[in-house]
PDB file of N, CA and C in Angstrom:
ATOM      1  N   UNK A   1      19.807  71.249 204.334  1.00  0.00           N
ATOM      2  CA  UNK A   1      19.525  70.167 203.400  1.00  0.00           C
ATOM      3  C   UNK A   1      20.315  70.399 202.106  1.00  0.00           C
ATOM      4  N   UNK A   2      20.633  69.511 201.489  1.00  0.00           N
ATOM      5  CA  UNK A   2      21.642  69.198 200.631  1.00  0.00           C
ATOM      6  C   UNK A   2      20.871  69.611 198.895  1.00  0.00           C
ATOM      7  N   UNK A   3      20.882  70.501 197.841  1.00  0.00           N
ATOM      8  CA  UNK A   3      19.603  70.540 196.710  1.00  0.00           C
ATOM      9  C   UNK A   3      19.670  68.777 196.036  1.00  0.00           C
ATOM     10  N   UNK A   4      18.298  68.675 195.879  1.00  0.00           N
ATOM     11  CA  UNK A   4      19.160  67.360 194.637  1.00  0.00           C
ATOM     12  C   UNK A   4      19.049  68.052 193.621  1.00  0.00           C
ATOM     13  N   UNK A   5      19.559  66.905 193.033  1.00  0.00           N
ATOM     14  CA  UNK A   5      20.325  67.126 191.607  1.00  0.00           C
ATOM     15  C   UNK A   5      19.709  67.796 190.744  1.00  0.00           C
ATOM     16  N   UNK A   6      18.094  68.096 190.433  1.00  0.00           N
ATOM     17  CA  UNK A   6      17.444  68.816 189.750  1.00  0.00           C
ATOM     18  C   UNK A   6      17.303  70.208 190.175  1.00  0.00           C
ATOM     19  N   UNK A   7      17.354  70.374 190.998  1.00  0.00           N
ATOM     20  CA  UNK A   7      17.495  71.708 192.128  1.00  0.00           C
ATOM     21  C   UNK A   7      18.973  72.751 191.281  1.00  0.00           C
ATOM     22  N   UNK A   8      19.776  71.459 191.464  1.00  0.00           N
ATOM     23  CA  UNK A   8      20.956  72.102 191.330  1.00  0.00           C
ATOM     24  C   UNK A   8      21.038  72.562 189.863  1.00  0.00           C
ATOM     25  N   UNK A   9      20.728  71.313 189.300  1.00  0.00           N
ATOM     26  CA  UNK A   9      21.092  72.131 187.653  1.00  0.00           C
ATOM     27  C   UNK A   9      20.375  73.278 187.174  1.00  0.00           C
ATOM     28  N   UNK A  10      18.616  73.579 187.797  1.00  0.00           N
ATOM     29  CA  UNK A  10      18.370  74.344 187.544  1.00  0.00           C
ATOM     30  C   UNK A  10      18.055  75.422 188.350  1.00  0.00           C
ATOM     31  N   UNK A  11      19.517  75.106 189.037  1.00  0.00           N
ATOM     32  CA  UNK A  11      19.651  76.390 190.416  1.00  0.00           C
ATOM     33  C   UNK A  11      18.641  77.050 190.991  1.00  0.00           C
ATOM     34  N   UNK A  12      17.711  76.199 191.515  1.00  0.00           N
ATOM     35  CA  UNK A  12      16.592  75.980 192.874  1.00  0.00           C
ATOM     36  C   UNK A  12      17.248  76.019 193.656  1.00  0.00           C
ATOM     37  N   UNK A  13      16.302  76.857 194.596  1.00  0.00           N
ATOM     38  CA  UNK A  13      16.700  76.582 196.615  1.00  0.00           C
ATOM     39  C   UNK A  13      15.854  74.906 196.338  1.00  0.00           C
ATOM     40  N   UNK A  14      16.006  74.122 197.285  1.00  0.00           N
ATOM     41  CA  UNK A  14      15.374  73.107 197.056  1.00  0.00           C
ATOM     42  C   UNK A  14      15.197  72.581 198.228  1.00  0.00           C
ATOM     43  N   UNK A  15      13.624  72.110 198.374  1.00  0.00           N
ATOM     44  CA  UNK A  15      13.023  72.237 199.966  1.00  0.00           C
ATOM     45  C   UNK A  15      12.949  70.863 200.318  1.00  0.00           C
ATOM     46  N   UNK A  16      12.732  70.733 201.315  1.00  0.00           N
ATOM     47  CA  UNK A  16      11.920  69.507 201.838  1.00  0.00           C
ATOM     48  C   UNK A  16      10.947  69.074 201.244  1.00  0.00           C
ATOM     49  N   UNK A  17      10.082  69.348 200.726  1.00  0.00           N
ATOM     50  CA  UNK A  17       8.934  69.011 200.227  1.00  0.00           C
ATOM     51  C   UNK A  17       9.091  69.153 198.540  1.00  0.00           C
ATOM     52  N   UNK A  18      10.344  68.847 198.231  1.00  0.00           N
ATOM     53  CA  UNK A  18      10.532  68.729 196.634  1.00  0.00           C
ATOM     54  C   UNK A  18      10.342  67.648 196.125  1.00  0.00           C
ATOM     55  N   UNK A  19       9.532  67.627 195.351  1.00  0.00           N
ATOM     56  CA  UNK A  19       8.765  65.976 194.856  1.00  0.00           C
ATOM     57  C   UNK A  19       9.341  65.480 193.672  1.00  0.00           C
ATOM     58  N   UNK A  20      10.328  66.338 193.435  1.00  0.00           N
ATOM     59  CA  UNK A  20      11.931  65.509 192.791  1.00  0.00           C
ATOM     60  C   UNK A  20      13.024  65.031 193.236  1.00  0.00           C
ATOM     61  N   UNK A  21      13.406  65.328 194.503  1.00  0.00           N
ATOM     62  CA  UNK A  21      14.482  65.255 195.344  1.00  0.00           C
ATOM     63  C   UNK A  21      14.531  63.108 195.453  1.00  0.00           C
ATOM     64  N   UNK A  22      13.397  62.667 195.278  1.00  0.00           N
ATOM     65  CA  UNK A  22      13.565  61.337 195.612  1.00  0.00           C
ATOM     66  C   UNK A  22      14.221  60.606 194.196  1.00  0.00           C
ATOM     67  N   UNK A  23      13.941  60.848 193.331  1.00  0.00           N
ATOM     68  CA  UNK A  23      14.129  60.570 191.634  1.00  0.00           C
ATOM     69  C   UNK A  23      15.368  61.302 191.464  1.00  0.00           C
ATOM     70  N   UNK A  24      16.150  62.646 191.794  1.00  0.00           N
ATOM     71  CA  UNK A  24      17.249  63.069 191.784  1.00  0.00           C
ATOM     72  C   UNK A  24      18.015  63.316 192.363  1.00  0.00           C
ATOM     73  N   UNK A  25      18.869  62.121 193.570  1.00  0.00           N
ATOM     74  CA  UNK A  25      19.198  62.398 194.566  1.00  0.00           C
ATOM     75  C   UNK A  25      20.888  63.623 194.865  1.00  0.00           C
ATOM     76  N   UNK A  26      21.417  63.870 195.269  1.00  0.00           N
ATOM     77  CA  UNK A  26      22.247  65.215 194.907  1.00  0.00           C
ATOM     78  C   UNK A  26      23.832  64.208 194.353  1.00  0.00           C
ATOM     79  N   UNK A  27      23.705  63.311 194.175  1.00  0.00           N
ATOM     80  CA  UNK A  27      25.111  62.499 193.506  1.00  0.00           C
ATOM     81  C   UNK A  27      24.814  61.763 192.556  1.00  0.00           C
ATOM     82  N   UNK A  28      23.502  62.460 191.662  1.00  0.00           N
ATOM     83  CA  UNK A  28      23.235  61.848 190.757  1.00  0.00           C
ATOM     84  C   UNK A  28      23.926  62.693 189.811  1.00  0.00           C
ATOM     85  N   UNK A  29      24.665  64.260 190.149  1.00  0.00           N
ATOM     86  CA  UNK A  29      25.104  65.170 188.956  1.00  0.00           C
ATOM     87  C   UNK A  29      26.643  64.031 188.927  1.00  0.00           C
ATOM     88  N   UNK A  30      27.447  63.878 189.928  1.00  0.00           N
ATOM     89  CA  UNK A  30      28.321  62.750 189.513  1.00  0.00           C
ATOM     90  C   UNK A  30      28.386  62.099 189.163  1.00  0.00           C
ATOM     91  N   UNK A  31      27.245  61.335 188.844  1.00  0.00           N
ATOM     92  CA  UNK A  31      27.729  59.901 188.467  1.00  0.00           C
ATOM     93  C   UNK A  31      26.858  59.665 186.979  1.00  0.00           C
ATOM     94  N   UNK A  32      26.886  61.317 186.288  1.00  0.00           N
ATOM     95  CA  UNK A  32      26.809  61.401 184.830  1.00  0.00           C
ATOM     96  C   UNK A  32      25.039  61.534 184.509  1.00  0.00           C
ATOM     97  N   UNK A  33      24.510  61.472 185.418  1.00  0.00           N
ATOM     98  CA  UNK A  33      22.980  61.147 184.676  1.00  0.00           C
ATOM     99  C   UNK A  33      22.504  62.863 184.149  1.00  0.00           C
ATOM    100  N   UNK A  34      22.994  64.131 183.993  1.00  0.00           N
ATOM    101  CA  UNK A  34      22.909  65.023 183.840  1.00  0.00           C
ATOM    102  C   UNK A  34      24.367  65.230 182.250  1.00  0.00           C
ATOM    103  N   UNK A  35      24.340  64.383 181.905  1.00  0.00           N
ATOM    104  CA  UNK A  35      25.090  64.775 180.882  1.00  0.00           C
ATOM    105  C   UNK A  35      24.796  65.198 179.935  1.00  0.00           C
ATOM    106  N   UNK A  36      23.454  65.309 179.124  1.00  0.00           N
ATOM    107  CA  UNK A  36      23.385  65.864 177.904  1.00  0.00           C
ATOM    108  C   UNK A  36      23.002  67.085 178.278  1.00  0.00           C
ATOM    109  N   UNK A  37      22.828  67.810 179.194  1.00  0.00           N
ATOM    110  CA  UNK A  37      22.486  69.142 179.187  1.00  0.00           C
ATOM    111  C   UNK A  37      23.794  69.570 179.658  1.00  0.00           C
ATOM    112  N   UNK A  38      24.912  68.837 180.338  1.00  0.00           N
ATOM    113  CA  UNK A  38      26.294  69.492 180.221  1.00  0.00           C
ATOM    114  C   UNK A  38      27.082  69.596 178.906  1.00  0.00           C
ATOM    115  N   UNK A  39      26.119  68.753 178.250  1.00  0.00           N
ATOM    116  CA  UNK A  39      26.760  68.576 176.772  1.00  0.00           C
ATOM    117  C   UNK A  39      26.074  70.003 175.620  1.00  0.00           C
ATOM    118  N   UNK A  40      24.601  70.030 176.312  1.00  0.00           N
ATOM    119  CA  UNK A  40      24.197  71.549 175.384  1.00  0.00           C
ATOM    120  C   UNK A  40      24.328  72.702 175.851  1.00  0.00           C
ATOM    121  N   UNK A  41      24.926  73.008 177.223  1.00  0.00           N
ATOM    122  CA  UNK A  41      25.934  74.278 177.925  1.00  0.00           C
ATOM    123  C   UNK A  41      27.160  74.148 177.175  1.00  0.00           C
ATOM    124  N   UNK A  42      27.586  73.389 177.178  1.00  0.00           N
ATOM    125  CA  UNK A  42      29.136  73.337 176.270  1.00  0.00           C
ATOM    126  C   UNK A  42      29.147  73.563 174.460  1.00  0.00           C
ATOM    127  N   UNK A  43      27.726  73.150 173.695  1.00  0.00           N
ATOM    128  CA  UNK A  43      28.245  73.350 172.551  1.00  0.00           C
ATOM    129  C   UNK A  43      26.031  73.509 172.266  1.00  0.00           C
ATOM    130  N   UNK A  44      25.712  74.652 172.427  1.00  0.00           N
ATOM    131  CA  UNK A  44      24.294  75.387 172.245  1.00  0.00           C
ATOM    132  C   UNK A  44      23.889  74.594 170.680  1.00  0.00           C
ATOM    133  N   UNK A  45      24.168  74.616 170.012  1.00  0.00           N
ATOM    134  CA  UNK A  45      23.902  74.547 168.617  1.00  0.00           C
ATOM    135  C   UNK A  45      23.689  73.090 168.521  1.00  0.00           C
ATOM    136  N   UNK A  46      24.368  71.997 168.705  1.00  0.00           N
ATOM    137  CA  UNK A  46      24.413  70.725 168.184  1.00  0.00           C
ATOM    138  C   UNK A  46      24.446  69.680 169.728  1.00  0.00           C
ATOM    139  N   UNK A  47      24.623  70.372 170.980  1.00  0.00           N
ATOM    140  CA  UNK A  47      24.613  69.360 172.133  1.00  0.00           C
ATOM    141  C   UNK A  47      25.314  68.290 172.618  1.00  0.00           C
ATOM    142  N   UNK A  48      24.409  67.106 172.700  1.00  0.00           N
ATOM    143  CA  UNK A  48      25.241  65.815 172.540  1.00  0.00           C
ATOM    144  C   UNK A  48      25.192  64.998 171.398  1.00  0.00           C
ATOM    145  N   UNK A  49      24.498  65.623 170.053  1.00  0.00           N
ATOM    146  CA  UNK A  49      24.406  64.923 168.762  1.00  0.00           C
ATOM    147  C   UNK A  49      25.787  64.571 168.449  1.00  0.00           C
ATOM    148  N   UNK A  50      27.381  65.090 168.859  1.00  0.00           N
ATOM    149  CA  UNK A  50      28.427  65.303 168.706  1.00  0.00           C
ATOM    150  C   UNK A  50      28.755  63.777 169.404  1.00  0.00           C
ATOM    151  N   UNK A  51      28.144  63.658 170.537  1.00  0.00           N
ATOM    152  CA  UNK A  51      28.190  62.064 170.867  1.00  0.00           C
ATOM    153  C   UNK A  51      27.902  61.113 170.859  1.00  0.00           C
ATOM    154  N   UNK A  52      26.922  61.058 170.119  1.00  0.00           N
ATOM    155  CA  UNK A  52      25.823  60.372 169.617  1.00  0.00           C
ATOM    156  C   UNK A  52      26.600  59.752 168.232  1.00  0.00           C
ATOM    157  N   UNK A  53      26.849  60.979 167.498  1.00  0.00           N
ATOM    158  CA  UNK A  53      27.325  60.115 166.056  1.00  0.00           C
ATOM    159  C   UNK A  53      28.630  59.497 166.794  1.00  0.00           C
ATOM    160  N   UNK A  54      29.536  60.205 167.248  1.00  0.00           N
ATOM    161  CA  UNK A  54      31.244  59.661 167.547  1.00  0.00           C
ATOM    162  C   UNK A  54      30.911  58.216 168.038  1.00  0.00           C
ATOM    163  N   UNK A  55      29.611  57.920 168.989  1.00  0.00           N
ATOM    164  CA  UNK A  55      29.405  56.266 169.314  1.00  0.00           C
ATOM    165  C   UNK A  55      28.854  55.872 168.344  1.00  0.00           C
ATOM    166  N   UNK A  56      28.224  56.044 167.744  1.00  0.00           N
ATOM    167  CA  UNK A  56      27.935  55.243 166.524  1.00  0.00           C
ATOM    168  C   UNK A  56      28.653  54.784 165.485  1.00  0.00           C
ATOM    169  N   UNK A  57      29.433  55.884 165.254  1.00  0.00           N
ATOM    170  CA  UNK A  57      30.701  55.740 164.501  1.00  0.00           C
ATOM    171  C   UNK A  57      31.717  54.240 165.425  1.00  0.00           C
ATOM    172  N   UNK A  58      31.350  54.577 165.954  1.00  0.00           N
ATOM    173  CA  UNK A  58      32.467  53.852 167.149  1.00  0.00           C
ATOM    174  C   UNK A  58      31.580  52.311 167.118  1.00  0.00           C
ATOM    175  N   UNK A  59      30.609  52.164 166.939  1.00  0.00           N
ATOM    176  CA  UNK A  59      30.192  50.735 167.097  1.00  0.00           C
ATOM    177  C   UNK A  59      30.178  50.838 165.728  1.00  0.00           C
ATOM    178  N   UNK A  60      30.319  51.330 164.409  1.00  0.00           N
ATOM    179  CA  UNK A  60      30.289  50.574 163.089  1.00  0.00           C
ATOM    180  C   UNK A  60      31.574  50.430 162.865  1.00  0.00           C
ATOM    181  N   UNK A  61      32.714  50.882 163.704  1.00  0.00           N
ATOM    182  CA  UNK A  61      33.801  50.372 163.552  1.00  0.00           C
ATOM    183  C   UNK A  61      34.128  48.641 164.347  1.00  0.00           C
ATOM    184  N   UNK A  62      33.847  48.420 165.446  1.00  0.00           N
ATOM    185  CA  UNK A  62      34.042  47.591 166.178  1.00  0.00           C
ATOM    186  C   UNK A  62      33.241  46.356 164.975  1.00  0.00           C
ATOM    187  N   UNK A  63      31.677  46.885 164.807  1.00  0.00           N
ATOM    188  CA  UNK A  63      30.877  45.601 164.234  1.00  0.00           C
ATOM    189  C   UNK A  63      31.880  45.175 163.471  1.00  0.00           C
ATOM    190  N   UNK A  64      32.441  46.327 162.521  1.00  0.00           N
ATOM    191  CA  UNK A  64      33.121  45.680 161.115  1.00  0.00           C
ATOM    192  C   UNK A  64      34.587  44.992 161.191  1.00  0.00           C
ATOM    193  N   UNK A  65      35.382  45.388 162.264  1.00  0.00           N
ATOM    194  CA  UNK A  65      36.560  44.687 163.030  1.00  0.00           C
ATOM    195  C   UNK A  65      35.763  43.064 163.189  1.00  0.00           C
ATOM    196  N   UNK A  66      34.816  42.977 164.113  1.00  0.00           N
ATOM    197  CA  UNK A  66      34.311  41.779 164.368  1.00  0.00           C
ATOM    198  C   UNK A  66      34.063  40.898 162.946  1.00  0.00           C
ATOM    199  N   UNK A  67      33.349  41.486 161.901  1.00  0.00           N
ATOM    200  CA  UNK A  67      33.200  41.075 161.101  1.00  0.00           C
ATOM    201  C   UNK A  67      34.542  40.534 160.521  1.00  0.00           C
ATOM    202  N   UNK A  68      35.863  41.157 160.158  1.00  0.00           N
ATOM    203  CA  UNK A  68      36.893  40.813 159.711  1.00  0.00           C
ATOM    204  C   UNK A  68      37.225  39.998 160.743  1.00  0.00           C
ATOM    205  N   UNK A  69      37.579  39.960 161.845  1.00  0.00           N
ATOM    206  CA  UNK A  69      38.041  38.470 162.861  1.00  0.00           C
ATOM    207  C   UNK A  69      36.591  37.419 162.177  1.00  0.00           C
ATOM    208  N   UNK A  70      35.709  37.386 162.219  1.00  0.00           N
ATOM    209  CA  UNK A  70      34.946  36.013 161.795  1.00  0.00           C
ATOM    210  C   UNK A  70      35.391  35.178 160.898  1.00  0.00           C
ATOM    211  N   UNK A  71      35.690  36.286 159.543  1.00  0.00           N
ATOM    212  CA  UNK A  71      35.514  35.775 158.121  1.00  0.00           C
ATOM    213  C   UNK A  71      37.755  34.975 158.756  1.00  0.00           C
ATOM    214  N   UNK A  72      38.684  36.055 159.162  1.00  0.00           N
ATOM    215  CA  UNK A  72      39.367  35.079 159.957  1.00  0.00           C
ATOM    216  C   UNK A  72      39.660  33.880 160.196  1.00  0.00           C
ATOM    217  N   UNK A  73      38.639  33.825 161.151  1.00  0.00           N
ATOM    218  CA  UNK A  73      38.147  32.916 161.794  1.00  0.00           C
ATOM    219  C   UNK A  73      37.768  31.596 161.473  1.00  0.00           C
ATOM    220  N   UNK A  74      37.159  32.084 160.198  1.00  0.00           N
ATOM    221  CA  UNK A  74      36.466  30.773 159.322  1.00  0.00           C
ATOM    222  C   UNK A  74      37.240  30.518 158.953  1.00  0.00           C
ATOM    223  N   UNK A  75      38.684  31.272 157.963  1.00  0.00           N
ATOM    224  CA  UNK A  75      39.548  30.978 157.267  1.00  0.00           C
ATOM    225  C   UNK A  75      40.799  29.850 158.096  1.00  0.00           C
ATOM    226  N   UNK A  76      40.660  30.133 159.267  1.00  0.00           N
ATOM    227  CA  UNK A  76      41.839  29.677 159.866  1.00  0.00           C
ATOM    228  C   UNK A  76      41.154  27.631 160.223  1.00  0.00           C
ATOM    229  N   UNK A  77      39.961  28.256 160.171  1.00  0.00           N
ATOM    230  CA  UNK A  77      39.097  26.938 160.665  1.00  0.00           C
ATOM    231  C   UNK A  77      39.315  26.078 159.677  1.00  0.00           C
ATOM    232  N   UNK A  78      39.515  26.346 158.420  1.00  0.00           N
ATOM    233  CA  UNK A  78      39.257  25.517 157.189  1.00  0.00           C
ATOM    234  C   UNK A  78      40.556  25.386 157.060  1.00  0.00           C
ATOM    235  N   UNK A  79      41.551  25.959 157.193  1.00  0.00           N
ATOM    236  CA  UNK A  79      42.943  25.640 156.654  1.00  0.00           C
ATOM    237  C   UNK A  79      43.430  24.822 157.600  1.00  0.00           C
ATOM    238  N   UNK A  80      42.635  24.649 159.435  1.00  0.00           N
ATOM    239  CA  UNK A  80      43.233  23.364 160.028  1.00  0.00           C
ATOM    240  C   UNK A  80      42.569  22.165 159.362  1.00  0.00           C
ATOM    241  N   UNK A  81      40.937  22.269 159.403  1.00  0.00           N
ATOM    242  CA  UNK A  81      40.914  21.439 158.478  1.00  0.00           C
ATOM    243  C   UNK A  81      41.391  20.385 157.617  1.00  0.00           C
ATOM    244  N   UNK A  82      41.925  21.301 156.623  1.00  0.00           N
ATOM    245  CA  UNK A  82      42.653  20.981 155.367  1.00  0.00           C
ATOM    246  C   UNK A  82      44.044  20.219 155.790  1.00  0.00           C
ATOM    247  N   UNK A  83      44.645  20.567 156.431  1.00  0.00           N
ATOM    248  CA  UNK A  83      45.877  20.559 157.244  1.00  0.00           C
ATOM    249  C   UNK A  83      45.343  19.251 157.702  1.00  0.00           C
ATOM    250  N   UNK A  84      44.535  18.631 158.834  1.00  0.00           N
ATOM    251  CA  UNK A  84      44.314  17.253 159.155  1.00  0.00           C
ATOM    252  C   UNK A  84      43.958  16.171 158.007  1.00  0.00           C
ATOM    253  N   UNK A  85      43.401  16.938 157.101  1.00  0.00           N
ATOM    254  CA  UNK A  85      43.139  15.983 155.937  1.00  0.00           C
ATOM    255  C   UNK A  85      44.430  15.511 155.755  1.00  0.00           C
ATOM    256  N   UNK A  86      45.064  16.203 155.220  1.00  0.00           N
ATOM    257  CA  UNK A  86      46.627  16.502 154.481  1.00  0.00           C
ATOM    258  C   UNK A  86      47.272  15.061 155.334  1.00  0.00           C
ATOM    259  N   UNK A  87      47.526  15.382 156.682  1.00  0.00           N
ATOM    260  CA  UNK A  87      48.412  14.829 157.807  1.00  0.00           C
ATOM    261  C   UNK A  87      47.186  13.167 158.040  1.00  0.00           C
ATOM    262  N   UNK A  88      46.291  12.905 157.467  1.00  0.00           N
ATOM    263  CA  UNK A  88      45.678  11.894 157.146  1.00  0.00           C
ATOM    264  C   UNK A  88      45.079  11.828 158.669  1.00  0.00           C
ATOM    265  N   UNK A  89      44.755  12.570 159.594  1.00  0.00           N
ATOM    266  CA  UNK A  89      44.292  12.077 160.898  1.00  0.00           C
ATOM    267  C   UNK A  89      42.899  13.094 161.143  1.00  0.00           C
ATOM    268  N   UNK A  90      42.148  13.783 160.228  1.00  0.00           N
ATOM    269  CA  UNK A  90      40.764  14.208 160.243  1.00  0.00           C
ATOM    270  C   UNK A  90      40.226  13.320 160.931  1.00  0.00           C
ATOM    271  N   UNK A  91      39.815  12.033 161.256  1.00  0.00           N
ATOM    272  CA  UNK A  91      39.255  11.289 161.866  1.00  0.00           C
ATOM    273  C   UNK A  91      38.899  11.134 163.018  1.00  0.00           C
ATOM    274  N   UNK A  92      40.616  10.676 163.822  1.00  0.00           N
ATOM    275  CA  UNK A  92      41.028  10.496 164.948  1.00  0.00           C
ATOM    276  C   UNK A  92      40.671  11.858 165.938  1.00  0.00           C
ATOM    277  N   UNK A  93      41.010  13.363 164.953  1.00  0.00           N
ATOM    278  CA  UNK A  93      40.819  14.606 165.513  1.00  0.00           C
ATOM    279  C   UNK A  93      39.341  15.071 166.005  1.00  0.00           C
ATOM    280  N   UNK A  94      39.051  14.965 164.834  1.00  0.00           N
ATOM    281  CA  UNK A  94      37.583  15.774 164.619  1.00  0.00           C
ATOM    282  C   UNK A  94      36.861  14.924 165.835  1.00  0.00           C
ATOM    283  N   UNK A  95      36.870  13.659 166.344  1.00  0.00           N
ATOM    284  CA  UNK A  95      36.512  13.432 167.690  1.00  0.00           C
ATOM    285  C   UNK A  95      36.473  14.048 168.457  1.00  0.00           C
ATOM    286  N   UNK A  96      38.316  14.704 168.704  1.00  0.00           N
ATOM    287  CA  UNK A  96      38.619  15.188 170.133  1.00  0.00           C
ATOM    288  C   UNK A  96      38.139  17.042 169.773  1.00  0.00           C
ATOM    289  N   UNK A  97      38.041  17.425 169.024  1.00  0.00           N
ATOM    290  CA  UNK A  97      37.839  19.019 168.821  1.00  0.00           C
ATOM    291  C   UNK A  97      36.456  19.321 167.982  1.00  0.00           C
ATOM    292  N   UNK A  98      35.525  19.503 168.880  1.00  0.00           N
ATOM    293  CA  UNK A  98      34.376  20.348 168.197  1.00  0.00           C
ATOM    294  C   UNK A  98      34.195  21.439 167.676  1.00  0.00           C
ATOM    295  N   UNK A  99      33.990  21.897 166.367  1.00  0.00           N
ATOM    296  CA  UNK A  99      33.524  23.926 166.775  1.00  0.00           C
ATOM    297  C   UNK A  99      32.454  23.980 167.434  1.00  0.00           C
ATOM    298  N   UNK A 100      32.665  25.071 168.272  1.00  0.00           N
ATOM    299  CA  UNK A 100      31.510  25.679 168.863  1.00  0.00           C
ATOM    300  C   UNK A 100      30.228  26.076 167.375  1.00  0.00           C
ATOM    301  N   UNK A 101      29.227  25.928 167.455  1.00  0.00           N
ATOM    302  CA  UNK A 101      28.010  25.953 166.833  1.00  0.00           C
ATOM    303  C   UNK A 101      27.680  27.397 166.591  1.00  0.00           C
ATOM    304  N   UNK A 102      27.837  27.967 167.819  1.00  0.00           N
ATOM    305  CA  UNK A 102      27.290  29.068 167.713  1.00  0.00           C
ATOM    306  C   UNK A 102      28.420  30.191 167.106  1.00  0.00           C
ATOM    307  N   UNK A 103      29.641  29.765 167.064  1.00  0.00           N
ATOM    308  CA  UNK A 103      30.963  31.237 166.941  1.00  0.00           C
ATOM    309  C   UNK A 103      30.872  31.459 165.863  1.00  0.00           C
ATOM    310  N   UNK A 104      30.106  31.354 164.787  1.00  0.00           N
ATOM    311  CA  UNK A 104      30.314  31.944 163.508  1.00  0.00           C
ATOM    312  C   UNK A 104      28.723  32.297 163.354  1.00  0.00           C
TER     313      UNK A 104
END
């Protein structure tokens, strides 16, 4: 019999009658669900807190990218705008092109 995955990490013989083996099946160490304790074998002191901030960091970068495409976004919206005013056909346009409601 094959250990599962809890067996293995904490290097058990692992029996038939292991009443974890169903909850940790032995390709669960592949497919990552054992990562933060590969993460506190690799660095004892701090773990996966090391990945924890780097994604966080990593989504207050993206939010604030997003944030700069909006404000963008708006800007580019208003200067077509302005631009149909200008070209005297706001009218005829603003028919055929809606903003979406929700993109800003």
């Amino acid at each position: 019999m094959v250990s599962c995955a809890s067996c293995r990490v904490h290097r058990k013989k692992c029996s038939e009658e292991c009443i974890l083996a169903p909850y940790f099946p032995p390709d669960d160490l592949d497919n990552g669900t054992f990562e933060t304790p590969g993460a506190r074998v690799n660095d004892p002191v701090h773990g996966c807190t090391k990945d924890v901030h780097r994604l966080r960091k990593q989504i207050a970068d993206l939010e604030s990218q997003l944030a700069v495409k909006q404000v963008e976004l708006k800007h580019m919206r208003s200067e077509y705008d302005n631009l149909l005013l200008v070209l005297g056909t706001a009218s005829l346009d603003s028919q055929l092109f809606q903003y979406p409601t929700d993109a800003i």
